[in-house]
Every structure is written in C-alpha cells, then in structure tokens.
Protein backbone atom coordinates (compact mmCIF):
# COMPACT_ATOMS: atom_id res chain seq x y z
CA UNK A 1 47.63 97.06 -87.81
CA UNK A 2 47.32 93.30 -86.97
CA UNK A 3 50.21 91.54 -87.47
CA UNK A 4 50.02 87.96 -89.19
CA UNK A 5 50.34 84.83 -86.83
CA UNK A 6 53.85 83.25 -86.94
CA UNK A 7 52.24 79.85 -86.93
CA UNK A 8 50.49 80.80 -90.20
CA UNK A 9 53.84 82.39 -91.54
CA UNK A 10 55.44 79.13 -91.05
CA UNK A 11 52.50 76.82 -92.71
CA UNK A 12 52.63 79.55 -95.71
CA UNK A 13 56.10 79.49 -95.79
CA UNK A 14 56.43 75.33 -95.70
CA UNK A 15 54.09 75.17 -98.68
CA UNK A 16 56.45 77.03 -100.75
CA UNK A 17 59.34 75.63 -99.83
CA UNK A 18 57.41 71.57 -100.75
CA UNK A 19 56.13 73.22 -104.05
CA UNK A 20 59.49 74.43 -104.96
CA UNK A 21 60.93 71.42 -103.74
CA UNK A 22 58.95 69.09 -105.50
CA UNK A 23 58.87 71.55 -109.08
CA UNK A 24 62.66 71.90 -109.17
CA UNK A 25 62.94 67.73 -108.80
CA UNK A 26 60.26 67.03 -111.48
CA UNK A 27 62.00 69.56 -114.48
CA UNK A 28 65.92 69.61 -113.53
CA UNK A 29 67.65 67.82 -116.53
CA UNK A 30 70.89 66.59 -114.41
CA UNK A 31 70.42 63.20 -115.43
CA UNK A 32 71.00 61.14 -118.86
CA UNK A 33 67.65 59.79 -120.97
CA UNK A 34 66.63 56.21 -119.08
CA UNK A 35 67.17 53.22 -121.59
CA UNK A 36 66.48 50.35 -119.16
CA UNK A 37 64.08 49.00 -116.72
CA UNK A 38 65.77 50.27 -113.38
CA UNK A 39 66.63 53.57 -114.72
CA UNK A 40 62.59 54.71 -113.85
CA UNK A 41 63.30 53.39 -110.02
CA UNK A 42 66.75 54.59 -109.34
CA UNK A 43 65.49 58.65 -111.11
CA UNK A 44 62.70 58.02 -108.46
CA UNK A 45 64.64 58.30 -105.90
CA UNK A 46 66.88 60.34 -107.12
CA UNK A 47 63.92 62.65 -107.51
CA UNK A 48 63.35 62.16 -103.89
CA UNK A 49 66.51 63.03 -102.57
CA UNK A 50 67.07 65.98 -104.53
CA UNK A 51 63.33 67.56 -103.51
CA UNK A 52 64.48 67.20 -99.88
CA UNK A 53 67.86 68.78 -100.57
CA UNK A 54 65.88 71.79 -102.32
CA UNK A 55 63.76 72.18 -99.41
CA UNK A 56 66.80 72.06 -96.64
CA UNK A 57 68.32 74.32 -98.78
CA UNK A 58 65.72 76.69 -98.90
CA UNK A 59 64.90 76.47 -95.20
CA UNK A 60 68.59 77.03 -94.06
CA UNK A 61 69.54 79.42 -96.36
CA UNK A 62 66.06 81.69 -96.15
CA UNK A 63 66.74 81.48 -92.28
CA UNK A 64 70.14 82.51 -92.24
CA UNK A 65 69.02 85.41 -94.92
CA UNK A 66 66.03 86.69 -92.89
CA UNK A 67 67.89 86.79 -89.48
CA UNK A 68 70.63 88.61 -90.95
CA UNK A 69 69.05 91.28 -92.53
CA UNK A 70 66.20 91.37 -89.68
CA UNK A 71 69.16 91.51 -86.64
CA UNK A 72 71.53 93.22 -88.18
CA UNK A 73 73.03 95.69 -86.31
CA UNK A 74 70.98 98.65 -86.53
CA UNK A 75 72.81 102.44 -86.89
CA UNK A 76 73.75 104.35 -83.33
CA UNK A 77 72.80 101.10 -81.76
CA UNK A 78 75.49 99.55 -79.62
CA UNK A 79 73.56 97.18 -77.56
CA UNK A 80 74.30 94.01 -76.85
CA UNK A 81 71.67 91.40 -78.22
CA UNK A 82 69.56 89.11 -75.84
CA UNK A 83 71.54 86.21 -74.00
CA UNK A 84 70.25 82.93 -75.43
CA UNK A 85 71.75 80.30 -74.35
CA UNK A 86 69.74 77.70 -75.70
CA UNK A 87 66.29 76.34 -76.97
CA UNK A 88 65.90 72.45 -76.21
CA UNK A 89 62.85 71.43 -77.80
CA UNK A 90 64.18 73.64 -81.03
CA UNK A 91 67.08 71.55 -80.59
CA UNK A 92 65.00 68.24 -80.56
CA UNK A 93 62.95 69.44 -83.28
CA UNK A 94 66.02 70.15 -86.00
CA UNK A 95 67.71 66.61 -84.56
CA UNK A 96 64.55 64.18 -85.04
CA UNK A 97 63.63 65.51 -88.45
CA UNK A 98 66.48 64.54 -90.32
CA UNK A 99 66.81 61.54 -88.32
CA UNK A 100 63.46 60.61 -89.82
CA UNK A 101 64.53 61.77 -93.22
CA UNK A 102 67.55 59.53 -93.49
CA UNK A 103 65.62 56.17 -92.10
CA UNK A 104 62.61 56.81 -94.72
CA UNK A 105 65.76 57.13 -97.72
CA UNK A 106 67.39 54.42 -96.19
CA UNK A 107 64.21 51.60 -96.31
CA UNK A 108 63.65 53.30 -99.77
CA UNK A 109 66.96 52.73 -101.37
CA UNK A 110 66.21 48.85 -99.86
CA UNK A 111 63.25 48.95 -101.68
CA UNK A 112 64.34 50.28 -104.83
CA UNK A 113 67.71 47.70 -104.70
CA UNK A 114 65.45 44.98 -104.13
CA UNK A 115 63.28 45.82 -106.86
CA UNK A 116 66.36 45.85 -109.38
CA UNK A 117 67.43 42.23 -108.22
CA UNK A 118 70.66 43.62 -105.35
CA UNK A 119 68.81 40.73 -103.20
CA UNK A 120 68.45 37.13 -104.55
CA UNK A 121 64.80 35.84 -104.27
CA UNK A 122 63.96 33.27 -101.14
CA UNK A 123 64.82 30.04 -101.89
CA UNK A 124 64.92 28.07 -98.63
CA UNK A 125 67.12 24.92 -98.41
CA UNK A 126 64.87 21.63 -99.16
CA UNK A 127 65.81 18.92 -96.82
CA UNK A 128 64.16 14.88 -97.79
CA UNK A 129 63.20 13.44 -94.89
CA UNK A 130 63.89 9.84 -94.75
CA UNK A 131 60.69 7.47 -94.07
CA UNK A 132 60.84 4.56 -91.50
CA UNK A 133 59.68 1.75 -93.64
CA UNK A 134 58.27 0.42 -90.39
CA UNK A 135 55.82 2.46 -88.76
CA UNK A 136 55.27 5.26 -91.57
CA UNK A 137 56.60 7.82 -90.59
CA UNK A 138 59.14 10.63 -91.70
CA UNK A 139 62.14 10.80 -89.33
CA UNK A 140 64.56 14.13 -89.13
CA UNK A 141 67.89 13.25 -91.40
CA UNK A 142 70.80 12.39 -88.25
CA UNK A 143 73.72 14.53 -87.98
CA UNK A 144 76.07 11.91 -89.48
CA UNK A 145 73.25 12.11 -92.40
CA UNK A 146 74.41 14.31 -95.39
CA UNK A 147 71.21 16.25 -96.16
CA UNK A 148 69.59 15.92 -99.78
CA UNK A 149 69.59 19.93 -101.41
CA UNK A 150 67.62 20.54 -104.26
CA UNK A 151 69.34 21.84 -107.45
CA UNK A 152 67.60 24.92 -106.96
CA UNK A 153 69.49 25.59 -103.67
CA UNK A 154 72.71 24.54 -104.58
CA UNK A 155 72.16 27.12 -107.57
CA UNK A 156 71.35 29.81 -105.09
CA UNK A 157 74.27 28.89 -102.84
CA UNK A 158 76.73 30.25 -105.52
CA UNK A 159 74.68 33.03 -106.63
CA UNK A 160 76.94 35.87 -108.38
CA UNK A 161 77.35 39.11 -106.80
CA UNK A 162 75.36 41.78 -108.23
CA UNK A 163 72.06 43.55 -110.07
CA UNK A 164 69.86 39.52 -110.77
CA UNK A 165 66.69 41.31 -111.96
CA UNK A 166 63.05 41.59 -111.08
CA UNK A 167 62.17 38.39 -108.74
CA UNK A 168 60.17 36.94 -111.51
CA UNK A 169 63.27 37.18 -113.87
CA UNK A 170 65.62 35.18 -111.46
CA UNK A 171 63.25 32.34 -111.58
CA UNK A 172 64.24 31.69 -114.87
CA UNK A 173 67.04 31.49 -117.74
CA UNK A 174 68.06 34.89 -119.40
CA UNK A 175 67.39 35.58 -123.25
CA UNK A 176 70.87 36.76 -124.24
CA UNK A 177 73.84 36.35 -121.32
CA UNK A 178 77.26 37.78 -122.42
CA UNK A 179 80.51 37.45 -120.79
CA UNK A 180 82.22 40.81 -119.78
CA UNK A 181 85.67 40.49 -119.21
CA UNK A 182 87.71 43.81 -118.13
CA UNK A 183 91.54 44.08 -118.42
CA UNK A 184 93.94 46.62 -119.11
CA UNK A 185 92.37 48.83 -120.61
CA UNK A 186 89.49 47.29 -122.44
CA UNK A 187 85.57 45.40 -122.35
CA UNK A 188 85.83 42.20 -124.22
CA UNK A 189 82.19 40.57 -124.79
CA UNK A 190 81.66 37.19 -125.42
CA UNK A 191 78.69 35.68 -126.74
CA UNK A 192 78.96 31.75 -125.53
CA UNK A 193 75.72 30.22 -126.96
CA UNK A 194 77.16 31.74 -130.57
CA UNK A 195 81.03 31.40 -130.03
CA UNK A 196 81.24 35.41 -130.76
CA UNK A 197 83.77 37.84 -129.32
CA UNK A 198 83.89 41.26 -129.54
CA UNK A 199 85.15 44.96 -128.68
CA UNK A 200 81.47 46.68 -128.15
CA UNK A 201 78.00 44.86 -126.66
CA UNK A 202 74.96 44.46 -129.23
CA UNK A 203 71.78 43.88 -127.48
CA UNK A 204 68.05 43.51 -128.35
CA UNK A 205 65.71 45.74 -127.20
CA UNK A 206 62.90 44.42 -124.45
CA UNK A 207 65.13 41.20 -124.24
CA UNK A 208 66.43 39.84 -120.97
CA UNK A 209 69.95 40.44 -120.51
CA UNK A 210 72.41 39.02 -118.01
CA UNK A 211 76.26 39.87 -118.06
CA UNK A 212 78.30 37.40 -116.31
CA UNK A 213 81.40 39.44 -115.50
CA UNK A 214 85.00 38.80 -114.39
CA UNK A 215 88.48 40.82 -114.17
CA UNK A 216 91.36 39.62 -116.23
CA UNK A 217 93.77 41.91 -113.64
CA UNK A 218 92.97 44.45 -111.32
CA UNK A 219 89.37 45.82 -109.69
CA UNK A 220 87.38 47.46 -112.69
CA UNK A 221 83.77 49.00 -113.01
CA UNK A 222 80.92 48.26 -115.88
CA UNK A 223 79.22 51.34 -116.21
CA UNK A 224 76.06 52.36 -118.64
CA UNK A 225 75.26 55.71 -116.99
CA UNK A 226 71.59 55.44 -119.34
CA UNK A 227 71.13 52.40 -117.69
CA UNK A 228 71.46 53.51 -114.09
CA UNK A 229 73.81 50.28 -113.78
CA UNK A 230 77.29 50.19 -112.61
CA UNK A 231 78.87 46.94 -111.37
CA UNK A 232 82.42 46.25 -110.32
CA UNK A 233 84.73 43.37 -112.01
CA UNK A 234 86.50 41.70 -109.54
CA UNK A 235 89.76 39.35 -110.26
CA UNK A 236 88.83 36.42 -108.60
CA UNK A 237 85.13 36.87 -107.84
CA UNK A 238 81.98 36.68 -110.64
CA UNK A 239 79.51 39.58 -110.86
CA UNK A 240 76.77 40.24 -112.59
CA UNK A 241 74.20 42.36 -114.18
CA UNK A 242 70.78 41.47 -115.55
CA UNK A 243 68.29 43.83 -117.20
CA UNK A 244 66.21 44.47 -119.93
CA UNK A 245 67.45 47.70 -122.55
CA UNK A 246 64.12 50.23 -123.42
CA UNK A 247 65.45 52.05 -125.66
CA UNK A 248 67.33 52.05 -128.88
CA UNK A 249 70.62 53.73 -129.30
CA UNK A 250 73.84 53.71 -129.06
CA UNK A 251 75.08 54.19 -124.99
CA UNK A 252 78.95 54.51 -123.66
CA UNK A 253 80.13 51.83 -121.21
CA UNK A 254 82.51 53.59 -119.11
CA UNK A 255 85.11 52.03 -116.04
CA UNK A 256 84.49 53.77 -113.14
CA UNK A 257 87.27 51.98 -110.56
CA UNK A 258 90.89 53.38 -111.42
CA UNK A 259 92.47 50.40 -112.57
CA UNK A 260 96.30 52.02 -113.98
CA UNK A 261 97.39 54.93 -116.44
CA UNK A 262 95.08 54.71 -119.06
CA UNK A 263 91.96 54.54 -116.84
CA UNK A 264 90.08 56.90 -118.59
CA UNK A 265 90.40 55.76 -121.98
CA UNK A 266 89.10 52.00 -120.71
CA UNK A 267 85.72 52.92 -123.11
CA UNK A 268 83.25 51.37 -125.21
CA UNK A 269 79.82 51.18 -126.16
CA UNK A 270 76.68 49.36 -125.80
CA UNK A 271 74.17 49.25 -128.83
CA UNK A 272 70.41 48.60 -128.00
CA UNK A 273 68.64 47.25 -131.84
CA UNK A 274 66.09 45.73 -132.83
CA UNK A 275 65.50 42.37 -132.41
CA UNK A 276 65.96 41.78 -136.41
CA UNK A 277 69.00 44.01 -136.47
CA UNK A 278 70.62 42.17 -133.58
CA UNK A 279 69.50 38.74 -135.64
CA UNK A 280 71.92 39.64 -138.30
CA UNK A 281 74.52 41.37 -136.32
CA UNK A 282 75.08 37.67 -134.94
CA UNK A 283 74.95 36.06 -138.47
CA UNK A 284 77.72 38.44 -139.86
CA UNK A 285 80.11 37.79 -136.52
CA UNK A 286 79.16 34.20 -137.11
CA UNK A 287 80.35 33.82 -140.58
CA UNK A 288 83.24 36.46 -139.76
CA UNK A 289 84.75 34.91 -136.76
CA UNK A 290 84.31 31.61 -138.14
CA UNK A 291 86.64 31.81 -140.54
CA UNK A 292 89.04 34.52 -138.61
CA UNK A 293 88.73 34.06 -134.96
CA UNK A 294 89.11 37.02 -132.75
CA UNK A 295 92.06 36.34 -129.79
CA UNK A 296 92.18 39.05 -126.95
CA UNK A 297 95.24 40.14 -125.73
CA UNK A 298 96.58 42.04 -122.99
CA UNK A 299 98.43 44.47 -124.38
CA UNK A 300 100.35 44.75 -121.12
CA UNK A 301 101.78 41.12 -121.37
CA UNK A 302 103.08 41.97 -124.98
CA UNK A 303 106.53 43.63 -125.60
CA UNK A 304 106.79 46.72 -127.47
CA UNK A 305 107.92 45.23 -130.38
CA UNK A 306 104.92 42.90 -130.58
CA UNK A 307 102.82 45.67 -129.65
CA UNK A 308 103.50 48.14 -132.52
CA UNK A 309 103.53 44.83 -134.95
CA UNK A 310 100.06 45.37 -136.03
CA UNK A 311 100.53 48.97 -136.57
CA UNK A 312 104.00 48.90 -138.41
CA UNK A 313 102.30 49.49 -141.95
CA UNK A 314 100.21 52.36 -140.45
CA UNK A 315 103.54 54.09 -138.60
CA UNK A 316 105.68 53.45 -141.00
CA UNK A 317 108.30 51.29 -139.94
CA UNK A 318 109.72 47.89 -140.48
CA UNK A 319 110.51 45.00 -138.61
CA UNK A 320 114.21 45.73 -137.97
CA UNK A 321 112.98 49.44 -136.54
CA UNK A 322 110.54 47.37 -134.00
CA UNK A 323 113.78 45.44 -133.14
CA UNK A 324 115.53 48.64 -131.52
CA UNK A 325 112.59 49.66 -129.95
CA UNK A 326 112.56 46.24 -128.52
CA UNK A 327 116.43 46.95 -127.00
C-alpha cells in the first residue's frame, strides 16, 4: 500500500489547524457586547491573537500527542532510540516564525492604537518668517529671535495623555466633555458647560465624548470594559479619553489600579440614552443642583464622627453616640 506524502500530511494538516483557528476566534463569547467605536478595532485584534494562539496550541499539543503515542516504548523492546542531536534548519524554522508573528501583532496593535487616537495627529510647529522690508525677501527668525507658534501648536504642545479619538475628531471641539475625578474610593463627574456634578456618567448616544480626567490622591484606573477603554488617573498629570458610545444601556465603570482597602468597591456606572433622554437628564440636575449644590468629599479627610453624621438617622444613633466614636 502507498503511503501518503508527509509534505501533503502537513498542507492537510495546516488547513485544519487555520480553519479551526480562525472558527474558534469568530464564535468564542469571552468578551462583553461592544458599545463604542473602538470596541470593533480592539475585538479585531483580539480576534487575531486568539486564532494564532488556537493554532500554536493545536500544533504543539497535536505534536507532542502524536510522538508520544507513535514512539512510545513498544512491549519486549529495550532499545535505545536514535541519537539526535540536533536539526538546525528545524531549529531556524520554529525561531523565525514566531519572530514574524510577534512583529506583524506588534505594527498591528500600532495601527489599531493609532486608529483609537493613542497618537496625537501631526501638527508641525509654524514658524513666521520675518520679511526684510528692503529687498523682499523672507529671512530665517535669529537665535536671539523668539519664534511666533501658532495656537494650534501651543495646543498640541500640552496635549493630555491618553485615547484623543479618530484624527478627524481631534481636529475639532468635543460634543459633551466631562471631568472625571477619582479619589478614595469613588468617580465624581462633572459637567462644566452645565455646572452639574454627579456620582454616575450620562451620555448621549453617537455623540462625541471626551473625559478630561485627574486623581484627587493616589494612581487610579477608568475602566468601561464594553467600551474597550481603560485609562489611568494620575495625581498630578491630566488624561483623557474621547469616544463616541453605540449603544444604549447601562455599562459599569470599574478602577482597575489598586489604589487602598476598598479598591474593589471604587464602582459606578456609565448610562448611554438617547439624545432626548440625556436632554432632560441635564434639565432635572440643572434645576436640582441649582437650588442644592452637590459638594464631594473625601471621605478619608473626614473624622468618624463626621462620617457617620449623614447616616445617624439611618443607624440609629445620636449626636452624643458619634461623640464617643469620635474619642
């Protein structure tokens, strides 16, 4: 009987493994639904990665099956196996591929970043050249000249650290930007343009959002994991996040950095409606706030007396009990 050509054993056998590969990455349901722009680009590659893991998988572990059940160690037979002491261009071969596999990931996470805004867009420095009134022409500024920058630049000079958007979206203003401000343990939002402050963020859907955010304290993490955004909070040092929501509902915002004791209970949520929903979500915290203005506090600069104040009625204590828990 003629026995099939390795070569075509190995083409058959590739196939298989790419089809599986590429089947298992299409249908898996590891990751959340995708509410915002980036969340197609970042599943992409996610998609990528995970159909070469399949197929590495597959490939190592159908190797190490099929010599170990085709070698074993047969009954009666206590022969030594054949001295092989090495196979360089085997050796080359299993080296180069996933050298080539981690510099094609690696230009297209660059890609993908870029295309979420991780890179501000080119804006070169515009220097005014000076014109000699004489003879015409435009002479270079002199070193002891201070160079004219355009607004633009200066802008771009101080850019925030973080997600800016699509390079059509940094060339202009955002729809809705909200202050994010982490501390101990909690997300305060602040709405500038309407002089609103509050515990969870309300967003339109479609709109262009930018979060300008800041750490009251230590290192935190903004974190929408149907957003495919996460973005540190840094004391010291503004961040930022701009993207546009796709879908409505109601998604957690979660701090990833461990930033003390109650780490994990530093939660809230975001809540994608409709642009007429959001309309009158504003007018209510307008006419609410207005009247009763919202003050954040760090619960960790209050004493425990002043702490438990606003929940004396719901504990059941009085003020002289919050006075020995004070000493």
């Amino acid at each position: 009987m003629q026995q099939i050509p390795v070569s075509l054993l190995t083409l058959v056998a590739g196939a298989l493994v790419t089809i599986v590969g590429i089947w298992v990455s299409q249908t898996h349901n590891l990751l959340p639904i995708q509410a915002s722009e980036q969340a197609p680009l970042v599943d992409g590659f996610f998609n990528v990665m995970f159909a070469i893991a399949i197929a590495l998988f597959l490939i190592v572990e159908g190797t190490i099956l099929y010599f170990a059940i085709h070698f074993r160690q047969r009954k009666g037979d206590n022969t030594d196996g054949p001295p092989i002491e090495g196979n360089v261009p085997l050796e080359i071969f299993w080296t180069a591929i996933p050298t080539l596999i981690v510099f094609a990931l690696g230009i297209y996470s660059v890609d993908v970043y870029k295309q979420m805004g991780g890179f501000p867009s080119a804006n070169p420095a515009i220097i005014e050249t000076q014109n000699n009134s004489d003879s015409g022409s435009a002479i270079a500024a002199t070193i002891s000249e201070a160079p004219t920058i355009s607004s633009d630049t200066a802008q771009s000079v101080n850019q925030k650290i973080g997600i800016k958007g699509s390079p059509a979206q940094q060339n202009q203003a955002a729809e809705v930007t909200v202050d994010v401000t982490g501390m101990q343990y909690a997300w305060i939002f602040n709405y500038p343009e309407d002089n609103i402050t509050s515990g969870e963020l309300h967003i339109p859907i479609g709109a262009d959002i930018q979060l300008n955010i800041a750490a009251k304290d230590v290192i935190h993490s903004f974190w929408v994991p149907q957003f495919r955004l996460k973005q540190d909070a840094i004391p010291g040092i503004a961040t930022e996040l701009r993207f546009v929501a796709t879908r409505l509902g109601t998604y957690p915002i979660v701090c990833t950095e461990l930033c003390g004791g109650y780490h994990g209970s530093m939660r809230s949520q975001v809540i994608v409606e409709t642009p007429e929903e959001y309309q009158s979500w504003l007018q209510e915290n307008r006419i609410a706030q207005k009247s009763s203005p919202t003050i954040a506090v760090n619960p960790v600069e209050l004493s425990p007396s002043a702490y438990l104040a606003a929940y004396s009625s719901d504990i059941g204590i009085n003020s002289d009990t919050l006075t020995q828990l004070q000493k």
